[in-house]
C-alpha atoms as a PDB file:
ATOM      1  CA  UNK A   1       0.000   0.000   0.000  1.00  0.00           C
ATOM      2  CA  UNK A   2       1.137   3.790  -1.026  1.00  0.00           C
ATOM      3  CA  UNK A   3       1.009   5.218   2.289  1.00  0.00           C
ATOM      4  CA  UNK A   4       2.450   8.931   0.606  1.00  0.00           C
ATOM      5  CA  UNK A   5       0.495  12.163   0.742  1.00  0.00           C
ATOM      6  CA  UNK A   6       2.313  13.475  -2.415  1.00  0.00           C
ATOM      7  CA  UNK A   7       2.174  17.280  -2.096  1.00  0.00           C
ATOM      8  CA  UNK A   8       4.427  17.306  -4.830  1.00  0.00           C
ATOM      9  CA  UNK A   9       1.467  15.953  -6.879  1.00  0.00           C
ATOM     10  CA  UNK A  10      -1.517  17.912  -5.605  1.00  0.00           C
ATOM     11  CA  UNK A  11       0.352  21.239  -5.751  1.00  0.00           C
ATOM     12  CA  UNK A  12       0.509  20.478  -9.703  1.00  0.00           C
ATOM     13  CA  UNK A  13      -3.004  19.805  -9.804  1.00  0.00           C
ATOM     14  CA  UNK A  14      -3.941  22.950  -8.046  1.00  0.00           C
ATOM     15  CA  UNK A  15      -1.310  25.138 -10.181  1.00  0.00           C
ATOM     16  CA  UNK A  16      -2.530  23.733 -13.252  1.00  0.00           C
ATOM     17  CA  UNK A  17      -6.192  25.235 -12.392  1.00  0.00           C
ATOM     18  CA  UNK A  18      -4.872  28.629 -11.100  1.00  0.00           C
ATOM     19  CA  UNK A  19      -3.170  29.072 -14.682  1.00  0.00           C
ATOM     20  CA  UNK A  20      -6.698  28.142 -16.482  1.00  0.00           C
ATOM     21  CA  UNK A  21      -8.368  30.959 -13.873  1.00  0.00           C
ATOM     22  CA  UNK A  22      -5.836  33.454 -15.064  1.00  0.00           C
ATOM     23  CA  UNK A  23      -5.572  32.828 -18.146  1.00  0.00           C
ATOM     24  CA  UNK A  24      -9.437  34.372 -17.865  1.00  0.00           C
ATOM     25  CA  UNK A  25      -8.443  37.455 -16.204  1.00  0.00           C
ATOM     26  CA  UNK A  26      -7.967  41.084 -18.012  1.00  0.00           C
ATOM     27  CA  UNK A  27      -4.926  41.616 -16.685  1.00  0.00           C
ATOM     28  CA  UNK A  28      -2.075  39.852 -14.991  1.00  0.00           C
ATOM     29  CA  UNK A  29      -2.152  39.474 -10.661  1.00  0.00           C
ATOM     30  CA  UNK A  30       1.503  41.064  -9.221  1.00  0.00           C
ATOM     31  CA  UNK A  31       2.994  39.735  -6.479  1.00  0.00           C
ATOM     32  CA  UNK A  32       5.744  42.027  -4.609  1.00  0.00           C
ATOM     33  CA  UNK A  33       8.156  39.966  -2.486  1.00  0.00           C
ATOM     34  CA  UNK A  34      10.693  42.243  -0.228  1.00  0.00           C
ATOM     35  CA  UNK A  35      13.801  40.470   0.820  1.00  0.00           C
ATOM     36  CA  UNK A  36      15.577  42.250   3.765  1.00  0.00           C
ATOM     37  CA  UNK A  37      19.270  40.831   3.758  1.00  0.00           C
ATOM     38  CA  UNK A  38      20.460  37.601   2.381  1.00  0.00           C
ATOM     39  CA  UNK A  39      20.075  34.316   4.218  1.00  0.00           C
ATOM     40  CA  UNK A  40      20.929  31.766   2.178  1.00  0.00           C
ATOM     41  CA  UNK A  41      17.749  29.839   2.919  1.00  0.00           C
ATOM     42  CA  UNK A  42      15.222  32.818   2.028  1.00  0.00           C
ATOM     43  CA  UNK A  43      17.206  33.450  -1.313  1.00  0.00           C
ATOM     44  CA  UNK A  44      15.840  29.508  -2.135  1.00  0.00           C
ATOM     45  CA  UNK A  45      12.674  30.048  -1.017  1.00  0.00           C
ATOM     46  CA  UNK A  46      12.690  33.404  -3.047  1.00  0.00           C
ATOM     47  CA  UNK A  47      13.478  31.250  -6.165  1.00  0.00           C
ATOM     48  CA  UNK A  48      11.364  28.871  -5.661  1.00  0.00           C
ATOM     49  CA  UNK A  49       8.185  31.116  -5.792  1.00  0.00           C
ATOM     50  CA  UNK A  50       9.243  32.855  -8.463  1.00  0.00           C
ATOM     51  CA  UNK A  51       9.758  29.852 -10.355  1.00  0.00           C
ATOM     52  CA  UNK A  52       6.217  28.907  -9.125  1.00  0.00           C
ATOM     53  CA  UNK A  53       4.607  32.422 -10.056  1.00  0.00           C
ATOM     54  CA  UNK A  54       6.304  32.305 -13.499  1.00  0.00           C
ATOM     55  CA  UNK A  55       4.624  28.882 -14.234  1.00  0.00           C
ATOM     56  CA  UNK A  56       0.816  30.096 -13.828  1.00  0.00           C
ATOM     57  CA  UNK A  57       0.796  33.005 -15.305  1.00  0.00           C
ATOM     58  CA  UNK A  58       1.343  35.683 -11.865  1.00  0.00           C
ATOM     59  CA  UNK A  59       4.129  38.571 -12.793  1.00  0.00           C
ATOM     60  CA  UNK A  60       6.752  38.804  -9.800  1.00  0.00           C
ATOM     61  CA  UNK A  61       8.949  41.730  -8.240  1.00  0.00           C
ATOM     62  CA  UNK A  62      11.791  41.353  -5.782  1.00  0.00           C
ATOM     63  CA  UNK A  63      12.587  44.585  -3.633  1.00  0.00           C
ATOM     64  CA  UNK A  64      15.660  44.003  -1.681  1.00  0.00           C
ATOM     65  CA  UNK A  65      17.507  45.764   1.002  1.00  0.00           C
ATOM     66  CA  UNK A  66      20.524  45.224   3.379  1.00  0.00           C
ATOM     67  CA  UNK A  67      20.681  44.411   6.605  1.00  0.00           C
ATOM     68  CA  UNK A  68      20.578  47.609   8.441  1.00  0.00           C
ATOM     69  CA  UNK A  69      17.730  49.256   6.611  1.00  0.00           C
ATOM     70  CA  UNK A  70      15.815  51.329   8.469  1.00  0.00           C
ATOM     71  CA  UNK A  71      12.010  50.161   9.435  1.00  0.00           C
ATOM     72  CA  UNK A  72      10.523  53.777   8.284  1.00  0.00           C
ATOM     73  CA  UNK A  73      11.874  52.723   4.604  1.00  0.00           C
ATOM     74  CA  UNK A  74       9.919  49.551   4.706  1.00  0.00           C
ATOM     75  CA  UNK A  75       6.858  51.277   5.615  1.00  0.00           C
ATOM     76  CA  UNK A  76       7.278  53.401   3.171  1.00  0.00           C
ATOM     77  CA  UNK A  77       7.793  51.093   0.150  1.00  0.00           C
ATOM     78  CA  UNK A  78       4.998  49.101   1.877  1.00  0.00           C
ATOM     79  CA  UNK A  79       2.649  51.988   1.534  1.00  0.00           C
ATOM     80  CA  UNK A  80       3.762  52.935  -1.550  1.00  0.00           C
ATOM     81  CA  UNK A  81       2.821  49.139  -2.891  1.00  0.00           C
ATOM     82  CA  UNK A  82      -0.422  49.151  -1.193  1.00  0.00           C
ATOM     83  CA  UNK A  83      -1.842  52.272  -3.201  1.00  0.00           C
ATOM     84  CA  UNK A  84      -0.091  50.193  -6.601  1.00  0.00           C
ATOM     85  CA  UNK A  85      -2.922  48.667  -7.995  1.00  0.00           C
ATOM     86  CA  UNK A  86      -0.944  46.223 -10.121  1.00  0.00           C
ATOM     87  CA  UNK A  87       0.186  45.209  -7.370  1.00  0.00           C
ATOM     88  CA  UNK A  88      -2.316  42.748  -6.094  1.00  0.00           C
ATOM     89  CA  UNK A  89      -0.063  40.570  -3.467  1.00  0.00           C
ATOM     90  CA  UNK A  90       3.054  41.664  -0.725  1.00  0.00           C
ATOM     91  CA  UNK A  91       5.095  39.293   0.638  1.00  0.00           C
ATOM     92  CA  UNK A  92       7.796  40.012   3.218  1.00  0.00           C
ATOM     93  CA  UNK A  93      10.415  37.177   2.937  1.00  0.00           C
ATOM     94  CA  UNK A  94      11.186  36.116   6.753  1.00  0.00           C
ATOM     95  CA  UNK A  95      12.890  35.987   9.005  1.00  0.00           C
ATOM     96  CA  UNK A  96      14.055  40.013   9.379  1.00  0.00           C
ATOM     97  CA  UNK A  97      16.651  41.349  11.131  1.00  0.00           C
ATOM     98  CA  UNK A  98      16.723  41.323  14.900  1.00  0.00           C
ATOM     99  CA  UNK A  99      16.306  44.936  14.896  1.00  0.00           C
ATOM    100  CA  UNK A 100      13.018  45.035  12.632  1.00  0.00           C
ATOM    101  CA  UNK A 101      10.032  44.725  14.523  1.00  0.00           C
ATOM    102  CA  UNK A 102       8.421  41.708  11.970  1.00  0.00           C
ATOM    103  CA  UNK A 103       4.946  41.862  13.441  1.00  0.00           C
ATOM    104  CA  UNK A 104       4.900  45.634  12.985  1.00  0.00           C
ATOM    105  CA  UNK A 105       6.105  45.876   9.567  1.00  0.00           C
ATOM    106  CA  UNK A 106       3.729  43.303   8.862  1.00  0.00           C
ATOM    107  CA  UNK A 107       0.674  45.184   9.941  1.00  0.00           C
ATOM    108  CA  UNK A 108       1.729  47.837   7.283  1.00  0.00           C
ATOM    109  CA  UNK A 109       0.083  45.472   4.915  1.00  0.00           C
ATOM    110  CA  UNK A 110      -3.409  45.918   3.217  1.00  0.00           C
ATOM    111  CA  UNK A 111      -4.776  43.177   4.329  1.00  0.00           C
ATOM    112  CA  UNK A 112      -6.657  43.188   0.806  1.00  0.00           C
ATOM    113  CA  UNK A 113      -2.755  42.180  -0.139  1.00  0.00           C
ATOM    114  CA  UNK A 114      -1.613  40.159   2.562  1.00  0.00           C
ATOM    115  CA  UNK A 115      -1.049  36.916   0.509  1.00  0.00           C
ATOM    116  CA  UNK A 116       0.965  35.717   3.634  1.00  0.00           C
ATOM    117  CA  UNK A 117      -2.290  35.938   5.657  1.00  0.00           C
ATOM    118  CA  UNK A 118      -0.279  37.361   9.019  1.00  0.00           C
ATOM    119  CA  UNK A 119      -1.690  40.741   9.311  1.00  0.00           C
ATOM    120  CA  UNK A 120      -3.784  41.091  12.363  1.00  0.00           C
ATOM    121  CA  UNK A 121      -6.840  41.554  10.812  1.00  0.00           C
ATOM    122  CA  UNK A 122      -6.796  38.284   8.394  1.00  0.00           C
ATOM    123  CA  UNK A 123      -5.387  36.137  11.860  1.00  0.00           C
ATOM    124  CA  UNK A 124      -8.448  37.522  13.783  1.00  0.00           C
ATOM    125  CA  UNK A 125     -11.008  36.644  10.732  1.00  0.00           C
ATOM    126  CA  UNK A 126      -9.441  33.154  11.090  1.00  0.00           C
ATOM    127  CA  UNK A 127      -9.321  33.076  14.564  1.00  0.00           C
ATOM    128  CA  UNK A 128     -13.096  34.298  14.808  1.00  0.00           C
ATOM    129  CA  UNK A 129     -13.680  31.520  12.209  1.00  0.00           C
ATOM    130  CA  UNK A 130     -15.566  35.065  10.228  1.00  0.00           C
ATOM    131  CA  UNK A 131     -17.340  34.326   6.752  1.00  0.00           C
ATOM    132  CA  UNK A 132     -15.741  36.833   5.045  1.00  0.00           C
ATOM    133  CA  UNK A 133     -14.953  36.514   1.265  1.00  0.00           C
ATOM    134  CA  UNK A 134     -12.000  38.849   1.565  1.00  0.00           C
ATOM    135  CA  UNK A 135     -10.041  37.199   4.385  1.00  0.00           C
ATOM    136  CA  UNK A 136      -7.194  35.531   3.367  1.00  0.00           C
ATOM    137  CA  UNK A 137      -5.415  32.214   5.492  1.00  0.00           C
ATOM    138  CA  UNK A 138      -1.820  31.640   6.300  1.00  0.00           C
ATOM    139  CA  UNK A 139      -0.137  29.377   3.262  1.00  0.00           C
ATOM    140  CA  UNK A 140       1.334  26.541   5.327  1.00  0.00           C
ATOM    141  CA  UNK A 141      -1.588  25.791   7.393  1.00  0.00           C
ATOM    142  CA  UNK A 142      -4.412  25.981   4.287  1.00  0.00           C
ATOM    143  CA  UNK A 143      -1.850  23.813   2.238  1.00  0.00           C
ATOM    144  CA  UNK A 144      -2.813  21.213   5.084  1.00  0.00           C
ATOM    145  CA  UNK A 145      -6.369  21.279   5.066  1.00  0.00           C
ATOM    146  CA  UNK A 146      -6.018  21.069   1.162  1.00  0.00           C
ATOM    147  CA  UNK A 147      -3.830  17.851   1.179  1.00  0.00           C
ATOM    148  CA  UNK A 148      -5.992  16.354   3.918  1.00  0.00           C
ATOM    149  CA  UNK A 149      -9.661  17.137   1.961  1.00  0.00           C
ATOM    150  CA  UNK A 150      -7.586  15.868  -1.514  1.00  0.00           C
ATOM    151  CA  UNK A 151      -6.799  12.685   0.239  1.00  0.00           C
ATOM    152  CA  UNK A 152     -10.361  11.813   1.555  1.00  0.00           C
ATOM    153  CA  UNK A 153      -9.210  12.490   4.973  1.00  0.00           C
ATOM    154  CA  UNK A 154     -12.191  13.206   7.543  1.00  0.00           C
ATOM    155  CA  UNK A 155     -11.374  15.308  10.279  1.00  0.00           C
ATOM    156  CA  UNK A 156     -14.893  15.750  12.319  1.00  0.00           C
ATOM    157  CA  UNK A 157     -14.276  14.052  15.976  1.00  0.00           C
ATOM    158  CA  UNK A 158     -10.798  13.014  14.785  1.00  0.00           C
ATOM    159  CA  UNK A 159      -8.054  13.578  17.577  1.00  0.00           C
ATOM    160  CA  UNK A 160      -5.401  15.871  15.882  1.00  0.00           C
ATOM    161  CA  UNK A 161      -2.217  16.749  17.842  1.00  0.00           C
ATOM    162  CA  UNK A 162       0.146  18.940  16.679  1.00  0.00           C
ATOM    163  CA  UNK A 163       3.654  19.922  17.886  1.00  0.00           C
ATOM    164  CA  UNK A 164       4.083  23.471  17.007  1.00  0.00           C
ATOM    165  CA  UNK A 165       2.029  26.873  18.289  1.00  0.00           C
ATOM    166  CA  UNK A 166       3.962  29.394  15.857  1.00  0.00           C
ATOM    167  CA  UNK A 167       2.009  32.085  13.801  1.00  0.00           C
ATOM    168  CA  UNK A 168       2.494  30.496  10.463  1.00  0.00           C
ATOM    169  CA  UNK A 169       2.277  27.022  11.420  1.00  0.00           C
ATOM    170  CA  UNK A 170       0.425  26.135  15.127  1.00  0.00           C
ATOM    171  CA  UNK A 171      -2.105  28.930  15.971  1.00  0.00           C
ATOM    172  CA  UNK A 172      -3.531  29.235  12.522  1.00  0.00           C
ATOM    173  CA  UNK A 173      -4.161  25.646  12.067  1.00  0.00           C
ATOM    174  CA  UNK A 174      -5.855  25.185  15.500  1.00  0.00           C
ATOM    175  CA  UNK A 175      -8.886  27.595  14.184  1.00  0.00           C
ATOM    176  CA  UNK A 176      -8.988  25.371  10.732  1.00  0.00           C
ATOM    177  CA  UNK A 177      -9.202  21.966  12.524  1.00  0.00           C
ATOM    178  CA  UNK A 178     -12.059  23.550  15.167  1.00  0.00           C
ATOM    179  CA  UNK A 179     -13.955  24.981  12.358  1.00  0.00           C
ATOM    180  CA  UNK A 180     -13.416  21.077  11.021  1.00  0.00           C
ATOM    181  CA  UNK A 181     -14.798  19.782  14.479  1.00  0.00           C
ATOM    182  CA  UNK A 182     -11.567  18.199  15.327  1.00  0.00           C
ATOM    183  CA  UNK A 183     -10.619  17.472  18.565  1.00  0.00           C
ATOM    184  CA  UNK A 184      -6.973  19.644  19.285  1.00  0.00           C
ATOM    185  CA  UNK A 185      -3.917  19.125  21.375  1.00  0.00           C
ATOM    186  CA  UNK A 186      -1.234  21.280  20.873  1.00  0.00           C
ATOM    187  CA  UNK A 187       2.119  20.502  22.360  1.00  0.00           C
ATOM    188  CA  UNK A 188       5.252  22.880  21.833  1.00  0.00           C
ATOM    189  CA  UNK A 189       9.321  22.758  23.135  1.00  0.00           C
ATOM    190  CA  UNK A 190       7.653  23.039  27.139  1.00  0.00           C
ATOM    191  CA  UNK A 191       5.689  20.295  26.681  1.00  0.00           C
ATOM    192  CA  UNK A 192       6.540  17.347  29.111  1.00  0.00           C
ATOM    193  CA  UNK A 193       6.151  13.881  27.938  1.00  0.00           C
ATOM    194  CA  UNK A 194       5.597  14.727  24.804  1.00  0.00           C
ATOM    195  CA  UNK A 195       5.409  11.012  23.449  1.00  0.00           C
ATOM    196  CA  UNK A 196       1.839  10.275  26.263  1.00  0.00           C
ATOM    197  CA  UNK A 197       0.063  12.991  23.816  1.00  0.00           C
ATOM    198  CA  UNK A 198       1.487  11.658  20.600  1.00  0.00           C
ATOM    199  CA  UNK A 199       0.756   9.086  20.852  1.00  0.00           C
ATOM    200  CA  UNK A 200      -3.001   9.771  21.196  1.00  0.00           C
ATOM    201  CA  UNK A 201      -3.105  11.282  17.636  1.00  0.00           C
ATOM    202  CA  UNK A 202      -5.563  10.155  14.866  1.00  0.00           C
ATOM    203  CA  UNK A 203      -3.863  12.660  12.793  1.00  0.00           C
ATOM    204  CA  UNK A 204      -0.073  14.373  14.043  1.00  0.00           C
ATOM    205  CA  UNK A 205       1.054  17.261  13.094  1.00  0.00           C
ATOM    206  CA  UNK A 206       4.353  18.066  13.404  1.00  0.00           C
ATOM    207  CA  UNK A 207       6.447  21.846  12.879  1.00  0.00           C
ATOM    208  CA  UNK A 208       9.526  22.112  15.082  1.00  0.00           C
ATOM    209  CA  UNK A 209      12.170  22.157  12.792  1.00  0.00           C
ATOM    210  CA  UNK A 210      13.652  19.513  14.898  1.00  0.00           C
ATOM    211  CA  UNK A 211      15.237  16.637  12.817  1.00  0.00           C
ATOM    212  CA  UNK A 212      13.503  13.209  13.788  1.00  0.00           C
ATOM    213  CA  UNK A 213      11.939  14.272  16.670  1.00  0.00           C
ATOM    214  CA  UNK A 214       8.878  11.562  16.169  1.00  0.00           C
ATOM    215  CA  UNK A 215       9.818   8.050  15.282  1.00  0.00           C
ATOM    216  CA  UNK A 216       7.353   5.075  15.845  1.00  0.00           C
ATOM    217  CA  UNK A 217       7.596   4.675  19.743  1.00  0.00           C
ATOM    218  CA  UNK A 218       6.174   7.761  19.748  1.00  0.00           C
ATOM    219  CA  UNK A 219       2.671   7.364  17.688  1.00  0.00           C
ATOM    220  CA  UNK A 220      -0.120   5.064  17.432  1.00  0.00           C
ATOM    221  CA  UNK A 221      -1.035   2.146  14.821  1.00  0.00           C
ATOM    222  CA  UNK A 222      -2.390   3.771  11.683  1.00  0.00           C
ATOM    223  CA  UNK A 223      -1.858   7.131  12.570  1.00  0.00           C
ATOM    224  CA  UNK A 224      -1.710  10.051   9.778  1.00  0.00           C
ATOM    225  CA  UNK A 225       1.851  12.070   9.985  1.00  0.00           C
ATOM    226  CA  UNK A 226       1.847  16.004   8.476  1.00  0.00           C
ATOM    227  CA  UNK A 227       5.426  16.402   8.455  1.00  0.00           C
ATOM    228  CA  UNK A 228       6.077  20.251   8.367  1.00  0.00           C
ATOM    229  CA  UNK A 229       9.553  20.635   9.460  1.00  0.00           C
ATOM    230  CA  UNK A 230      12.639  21.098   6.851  1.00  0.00           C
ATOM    231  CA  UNK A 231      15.873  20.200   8.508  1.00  0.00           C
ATOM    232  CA  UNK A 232      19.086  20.649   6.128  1.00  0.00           C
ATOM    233  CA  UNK A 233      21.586  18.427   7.289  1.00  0.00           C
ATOM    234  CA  UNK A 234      25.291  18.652   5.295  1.00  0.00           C
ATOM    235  CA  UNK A 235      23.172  19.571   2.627  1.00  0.00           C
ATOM    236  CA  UNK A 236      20.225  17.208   2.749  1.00  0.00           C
ATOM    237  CA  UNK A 237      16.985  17.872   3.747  1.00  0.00           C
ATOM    238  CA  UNK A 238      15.525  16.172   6.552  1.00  0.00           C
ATOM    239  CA  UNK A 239      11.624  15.845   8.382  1.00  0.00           C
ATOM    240  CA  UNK A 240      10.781  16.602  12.214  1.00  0.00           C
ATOM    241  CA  UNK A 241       9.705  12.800  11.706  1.00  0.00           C
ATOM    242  CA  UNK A 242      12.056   9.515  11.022  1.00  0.00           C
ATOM    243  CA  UNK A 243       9.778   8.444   7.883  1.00  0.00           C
ATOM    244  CA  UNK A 244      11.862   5.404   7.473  1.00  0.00           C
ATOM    245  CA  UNK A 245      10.792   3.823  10.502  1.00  0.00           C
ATOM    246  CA  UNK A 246       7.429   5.170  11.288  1.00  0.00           C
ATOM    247  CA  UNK A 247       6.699   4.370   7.432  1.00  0.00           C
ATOM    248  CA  UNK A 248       5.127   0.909   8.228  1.00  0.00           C
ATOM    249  CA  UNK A 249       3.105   1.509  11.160  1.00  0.00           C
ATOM    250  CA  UNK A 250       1.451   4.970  10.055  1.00  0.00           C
ATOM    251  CA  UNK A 251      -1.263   4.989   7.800  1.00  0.00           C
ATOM    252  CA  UNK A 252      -0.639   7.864   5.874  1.00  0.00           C
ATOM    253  CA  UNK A 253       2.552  10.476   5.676  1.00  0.00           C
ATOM    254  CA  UNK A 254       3.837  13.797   3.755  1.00  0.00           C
ATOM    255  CA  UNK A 255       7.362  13.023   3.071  1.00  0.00           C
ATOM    256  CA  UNK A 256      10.231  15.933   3.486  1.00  0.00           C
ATOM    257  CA  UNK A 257      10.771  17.068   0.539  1.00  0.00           C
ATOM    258  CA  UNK A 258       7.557  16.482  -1.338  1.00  0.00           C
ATOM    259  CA  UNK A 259       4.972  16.779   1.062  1.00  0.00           C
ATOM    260  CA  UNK A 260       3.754  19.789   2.991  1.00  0.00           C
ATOM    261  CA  UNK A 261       6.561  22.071   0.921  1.00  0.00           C
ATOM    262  CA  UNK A 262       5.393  22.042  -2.609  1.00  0.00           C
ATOM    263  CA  UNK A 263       1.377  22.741  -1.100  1.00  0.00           C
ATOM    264  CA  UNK A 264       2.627  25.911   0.871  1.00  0.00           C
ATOM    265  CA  UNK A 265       3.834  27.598  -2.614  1.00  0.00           C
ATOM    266  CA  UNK A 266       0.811  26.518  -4.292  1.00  0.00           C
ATOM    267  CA  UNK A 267      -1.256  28.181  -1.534  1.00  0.00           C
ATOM    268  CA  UNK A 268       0.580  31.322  -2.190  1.00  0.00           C
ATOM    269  CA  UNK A 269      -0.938  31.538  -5.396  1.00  0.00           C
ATOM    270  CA  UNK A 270      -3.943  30.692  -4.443  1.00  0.00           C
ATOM    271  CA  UNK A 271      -3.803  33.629  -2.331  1.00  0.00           C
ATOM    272  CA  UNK A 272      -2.448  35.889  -5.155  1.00  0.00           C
ATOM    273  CA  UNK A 273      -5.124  35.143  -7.340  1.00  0.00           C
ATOM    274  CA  UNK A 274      -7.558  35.445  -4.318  1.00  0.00           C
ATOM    275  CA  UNK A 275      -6.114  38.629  -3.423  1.00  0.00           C
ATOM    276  CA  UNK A 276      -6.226  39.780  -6.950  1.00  0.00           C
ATOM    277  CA  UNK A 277     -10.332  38.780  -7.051  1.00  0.00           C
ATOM    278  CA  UNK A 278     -10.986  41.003  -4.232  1.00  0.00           C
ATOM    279  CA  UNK A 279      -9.547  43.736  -5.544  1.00  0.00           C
ATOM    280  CA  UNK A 280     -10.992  42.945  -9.192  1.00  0.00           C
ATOM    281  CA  UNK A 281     -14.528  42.157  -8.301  1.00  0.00           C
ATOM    282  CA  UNK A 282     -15.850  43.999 -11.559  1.00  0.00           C
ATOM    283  CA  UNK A 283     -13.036  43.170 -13.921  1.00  0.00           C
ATOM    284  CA  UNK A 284     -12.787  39.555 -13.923  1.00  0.00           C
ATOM    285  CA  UNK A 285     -14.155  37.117 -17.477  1.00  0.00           C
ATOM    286  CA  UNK A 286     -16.514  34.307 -17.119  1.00  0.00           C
END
């Protein structure tokens, strides 16, 4: 039995019908990405979502700046691309600088444009589980819910424990599974006995960015694993779970890479284009 959640797979699915949506729109969404500095790792992640943008159809921009810009530029530009309207997404690449308040600068955001789905406003829409057509969810965390609905997977009275409480990751997907009627446990680096809740999981979550920190001791038979965590080791990438040796007593798994990665891109898109509706209510082809 295939026991793989292939992200890898879905994400093509869902880019493949973003490009058709597009390819019905008047003009062509924008997304504006600022980089602050040069960590290695955002530069990858910076190619890899322009690579993604480039292959549905969505035109990209890269502002960059060095290290010791000063926050009152950033909320300039910020302003500046929030009155663009061809530019329908912003992006701030993270992690900042220690001395850049990343919360703050985020909240400089239209929320209208925030295709990371951070700013206060879209969290508390989430949070508040609000019906609003213009709210917009964090990538990572919709990704999930998309990978789990894809594959079938029922989540009403399901026990779902995740290891993680960050705002991109944890505290975003605790509203989604509760608006799901899952039951939630959420365990973080305080947690004691971490393996007496993990074991309880129907479905684990896990986002620590802690190489193997599950391995089969530490679940139950036929559990489903959401590997979120992307641990480069001497250059090779490894998952906050040992998928070699939980692999035959789970039921289901994302692998690292190919599982939760290639959806969180995809969801960026999706929130490009979503952004780009709400801003084009009146100017969008049937």
């Amino acid at each position: 039995m295939n026991k793989i959640i292939n992200g890898k797979e879905v994400a093509n699915i869902f880019k493949r019908k973003l490009k058709e949506e597009i390819n019905n729109f008047l003009c062509m969404p924008k997304l504006a990405v600022i980089q602050i500095g040069s960590l290695d790792a955002s530069n990858i992640y910076i190619k890899h979502k322009q690579k993604a943008c480039k292959e549905v159809g969505i035109s990209f921009e890269l502002i960059t700046y060095d290290n010791n810009i000063d926050e009152i530029v950033i909320k300039n530009k910020i302003e500046e691309l929030n009155g663009n309207p061809s530019i329908n997404g912003i992006l701030i690449q993270l992690p900042l600088p220690s001395h850049l308040d990343s919360k703050k600068i985020i909240n400089y955001i239209d929320p209208k444009k925030d295709v990371d789905g951070l700013t206060s406003i879209n969290m508390a829409h989430l949070f508040n589980n609000v019906d609003n057509d213009e709210a917009i969810a964090p990538c990572t965390p919709i990704g999930i819910m998309k990978l789990l609905e894809y594959y079938n997977i029922e989540l009403e009275g399901e026990h779902v424990v995740m290891i993680g409480r960050s705002n991109l990751v944890g505290k975003p997907l605790l509203s989604l599974f509760l608006n799901k009627n899952a039951t939630i446990t959420i365990c973080h680096s305080k947690t004691k006995e971490l393996a007496c809740f993990t074991k309880q999981a129907d479905i684990l979550v896990v986002a620590t960015g802690c190489k193997h920190l599950i391995n089969k001791n530490m679940i139950k038979e036929n559990a489903i694993l959401i590997d979120v965590g992307i641990n480069n080791v001497e250059g090779k990438l490894y998952g906050d779970i040992d998928y070699n040796d939980v692999y035959d007593k789970c039921l289901l798994i994302t692998p690292v890479p190919g599982g939760v990665g290639p959806m969180t891109i995809a969801m960026l898109l999706h929130n490009v284009v979503e952004c780009y509706k709400i801003q084009n209510k009146h100017s969008i082809t049937s």
